[in-house]
Protein backbone atom coordinates (compact mmCIF):
# COMPACT_ATOMS: atom_id res chain seq x y z
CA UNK A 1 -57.00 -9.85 131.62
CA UNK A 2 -55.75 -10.52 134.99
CA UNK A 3 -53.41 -8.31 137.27
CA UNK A 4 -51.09 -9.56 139.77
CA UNK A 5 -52.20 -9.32 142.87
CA UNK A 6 -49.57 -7.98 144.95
CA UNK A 7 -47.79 -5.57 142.88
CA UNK A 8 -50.32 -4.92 139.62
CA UNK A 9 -48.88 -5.42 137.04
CA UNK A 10 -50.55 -7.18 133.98
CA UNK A 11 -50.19 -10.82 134.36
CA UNK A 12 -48.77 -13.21 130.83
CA UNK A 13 -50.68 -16.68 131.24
CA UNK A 14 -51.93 -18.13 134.43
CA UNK A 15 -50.00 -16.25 136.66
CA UNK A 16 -48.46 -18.26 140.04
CA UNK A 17 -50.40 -19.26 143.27
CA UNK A 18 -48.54 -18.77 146.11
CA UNK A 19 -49.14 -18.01 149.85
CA UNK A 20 -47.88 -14.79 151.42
CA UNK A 21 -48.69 -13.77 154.83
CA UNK A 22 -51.22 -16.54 155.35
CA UNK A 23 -52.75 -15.63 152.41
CA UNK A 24 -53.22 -17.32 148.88
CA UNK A 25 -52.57 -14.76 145.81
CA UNK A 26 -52.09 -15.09 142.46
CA UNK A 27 -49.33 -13.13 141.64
CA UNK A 28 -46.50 -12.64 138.57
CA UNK A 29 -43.39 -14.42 138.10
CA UNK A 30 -41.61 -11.57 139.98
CA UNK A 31 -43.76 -11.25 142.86
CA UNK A 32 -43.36 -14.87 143.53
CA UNK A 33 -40.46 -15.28 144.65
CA UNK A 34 -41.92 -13.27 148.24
CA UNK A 35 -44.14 -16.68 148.88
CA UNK A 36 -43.65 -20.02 149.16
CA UNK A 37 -45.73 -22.15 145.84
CA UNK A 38 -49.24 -23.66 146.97
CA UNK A 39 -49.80 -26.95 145.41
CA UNK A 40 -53.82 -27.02 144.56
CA UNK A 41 -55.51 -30.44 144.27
CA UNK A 42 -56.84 -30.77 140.82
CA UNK A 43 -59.82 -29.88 140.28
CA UNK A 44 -62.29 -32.90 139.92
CA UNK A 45 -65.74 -32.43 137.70
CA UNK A 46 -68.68 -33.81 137.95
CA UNK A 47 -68.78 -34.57 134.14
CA UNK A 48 -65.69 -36.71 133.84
CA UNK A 49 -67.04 -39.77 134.72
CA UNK A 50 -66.77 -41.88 131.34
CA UNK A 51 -70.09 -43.29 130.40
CA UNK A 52 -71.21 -46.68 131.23
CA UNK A 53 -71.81 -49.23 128.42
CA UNK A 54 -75.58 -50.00 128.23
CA UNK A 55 -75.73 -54.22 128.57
CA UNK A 56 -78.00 -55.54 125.65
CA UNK A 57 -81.33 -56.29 126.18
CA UNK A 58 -81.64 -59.79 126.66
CA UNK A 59 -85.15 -61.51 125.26
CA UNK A 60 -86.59 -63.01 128.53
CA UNK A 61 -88.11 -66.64 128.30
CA UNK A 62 -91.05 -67.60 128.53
CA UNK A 63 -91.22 -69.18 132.35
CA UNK A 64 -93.59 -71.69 133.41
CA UNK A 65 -95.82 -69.38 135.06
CA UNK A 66 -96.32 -67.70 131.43
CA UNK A 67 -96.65 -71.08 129.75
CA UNK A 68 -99.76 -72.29 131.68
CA UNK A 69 -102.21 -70.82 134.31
CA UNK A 70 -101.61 -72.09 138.00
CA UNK A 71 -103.64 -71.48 140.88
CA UNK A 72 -103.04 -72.00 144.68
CA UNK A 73 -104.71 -75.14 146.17
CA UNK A 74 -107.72 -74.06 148.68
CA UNK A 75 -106.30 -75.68 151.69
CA UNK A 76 -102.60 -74.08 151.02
CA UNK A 77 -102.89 -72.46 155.11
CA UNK A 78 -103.30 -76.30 156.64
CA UNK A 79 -100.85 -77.65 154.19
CA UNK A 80 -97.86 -75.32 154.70
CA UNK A 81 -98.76 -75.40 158.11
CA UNK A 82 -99.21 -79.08 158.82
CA UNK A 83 -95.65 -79.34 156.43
CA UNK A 84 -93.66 -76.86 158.87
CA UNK A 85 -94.41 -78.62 161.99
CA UNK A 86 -93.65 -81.62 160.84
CA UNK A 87 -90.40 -80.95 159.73
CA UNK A 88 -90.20 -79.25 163.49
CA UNK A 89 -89.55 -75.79 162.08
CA UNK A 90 -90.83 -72.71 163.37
CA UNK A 91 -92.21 -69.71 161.31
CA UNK A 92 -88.86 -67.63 161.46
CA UNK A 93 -86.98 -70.74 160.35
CA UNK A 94 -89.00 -71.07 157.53
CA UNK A 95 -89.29 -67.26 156.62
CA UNK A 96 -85.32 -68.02 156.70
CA UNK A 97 -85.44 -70.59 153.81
CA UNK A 98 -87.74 -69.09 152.03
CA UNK A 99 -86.19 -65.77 152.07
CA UNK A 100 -89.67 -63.92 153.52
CA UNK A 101 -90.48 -61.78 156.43
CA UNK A 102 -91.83 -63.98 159.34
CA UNK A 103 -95.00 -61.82 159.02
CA UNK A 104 -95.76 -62.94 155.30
CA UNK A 105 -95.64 -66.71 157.01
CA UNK A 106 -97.76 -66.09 159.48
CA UNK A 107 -100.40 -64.59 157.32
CA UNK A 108 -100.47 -66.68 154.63
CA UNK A 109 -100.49 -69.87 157.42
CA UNK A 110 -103.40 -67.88 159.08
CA UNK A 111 -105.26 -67.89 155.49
CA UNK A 112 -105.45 -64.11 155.58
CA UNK A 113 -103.17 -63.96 152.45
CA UNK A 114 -102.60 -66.47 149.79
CA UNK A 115 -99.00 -66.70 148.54
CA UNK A 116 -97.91 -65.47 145.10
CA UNK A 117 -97.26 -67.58 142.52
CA UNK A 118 -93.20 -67.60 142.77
CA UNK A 119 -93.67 -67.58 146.74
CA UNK A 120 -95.34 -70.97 146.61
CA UNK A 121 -93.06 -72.39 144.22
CA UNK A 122 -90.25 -72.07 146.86
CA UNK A 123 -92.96 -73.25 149.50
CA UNK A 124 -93.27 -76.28 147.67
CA UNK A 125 -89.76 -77.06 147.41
CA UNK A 126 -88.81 -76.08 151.09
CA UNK A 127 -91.92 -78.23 152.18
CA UNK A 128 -92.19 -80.98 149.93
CA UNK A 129 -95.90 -80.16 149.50
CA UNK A 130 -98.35 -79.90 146.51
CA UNK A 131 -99.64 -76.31 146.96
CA UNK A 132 -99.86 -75.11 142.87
CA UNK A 133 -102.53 -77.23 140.53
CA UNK A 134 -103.23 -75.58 137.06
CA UNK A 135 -106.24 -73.34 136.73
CA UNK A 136 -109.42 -75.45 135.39
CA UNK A 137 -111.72 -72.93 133.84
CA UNK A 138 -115.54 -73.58 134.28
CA UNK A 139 -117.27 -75.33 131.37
CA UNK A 140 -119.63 -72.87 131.53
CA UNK A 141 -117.63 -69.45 131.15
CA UNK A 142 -115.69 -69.08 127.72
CA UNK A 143 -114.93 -65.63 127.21
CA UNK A 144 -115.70 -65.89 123.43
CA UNK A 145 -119.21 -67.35 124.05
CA UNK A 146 -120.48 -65.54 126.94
CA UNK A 147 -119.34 -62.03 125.78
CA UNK A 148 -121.69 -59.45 124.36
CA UNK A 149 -122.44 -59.91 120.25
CA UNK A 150 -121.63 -55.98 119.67
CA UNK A 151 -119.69 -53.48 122.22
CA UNK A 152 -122.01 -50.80 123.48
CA UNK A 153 -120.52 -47.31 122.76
CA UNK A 154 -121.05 -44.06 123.22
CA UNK A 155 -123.25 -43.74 120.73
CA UNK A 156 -125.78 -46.67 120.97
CA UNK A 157 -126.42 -44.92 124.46
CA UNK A 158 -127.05 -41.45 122.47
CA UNK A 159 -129.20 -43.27 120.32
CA UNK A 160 -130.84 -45.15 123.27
CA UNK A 161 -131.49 -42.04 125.04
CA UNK A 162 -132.94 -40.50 122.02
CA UNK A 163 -135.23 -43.24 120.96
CA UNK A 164 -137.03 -43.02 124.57
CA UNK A 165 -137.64 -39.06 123.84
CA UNK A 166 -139.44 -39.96 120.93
């Protein structure tokens, strides 16, 4: 239980905050009267912040880039390149309408780096160049032809091992 402050006497409830002599005390009804009332701010907690809604998860669509593969064209440095200066821009302006860093441009112009997929989409519309062609896979490479009849484990190395001791 808490005692006034100033005189000591058992105080009923709160008890009032009020500055005497420079100083804020929590005294009793009676003592209060000797200070003038101190106003506090109220007090603001870090848990009172009423939750946010969670926004439903919405399925995302398949894009084009899903749908089929697309590669970059081999000569994508000339064309983009070739493109810009004949529209008379310079790299920063078109780092500006593409919305990249003037480095990225002059790498991937330089051939050092070859633009992502969703990079060369807005190259091609910026440009007005053909710089994505779908991916041809080699008639010689299928995946389900070329790869191994059984998986090698763990095992059938064990086993391999073991047969050589014999």
């Amino acid at each position: 239980m808490l005692s006034c402050e100033l005189c000591g006497k058992p105080l009923r409830g709160k008890g009032k905050r009020v500055l005497i002599a420079g100083a804020v005390l929590t005294v009793c009804s009676e003592c209060a009267k000797f200070g003038s009332p101190v106003r506090e701010p109220p007090r603001i907690s870090r848990f009172t912040a009423k939750p946010r809604r969670l926004k439903p998860i919405k399925p995302v669509a398949a894009s084009r880039g899903m749908m089929e593969d697309l590669e970059v064209v081999e000569d994508y440095a000339e064309k983009i390149r070739a493109a810009r200066e004949a529209l008379g821009w310079t790299k920063e302006i078109l780092a500006e309408r593409v919305k990249e860093k003037v480095s990225v441009i002059r790498r991937i112009e330089s051939g050092a780096m070859v633009p992502p997929i969703p990079l060369a989409r807005k190259l091609e519309s910026v440009l007005k160049v053909k710089l994505l062609v779908p991916a041809v896979q080699s008639e010689f490479y299928h995946p389900t032809t070329s790869a191994r009849k059984f998986d090698l484990t763990l095992g059938d190395i064990a086993e391999i091992k073991f047969k050589k001791k014999r």
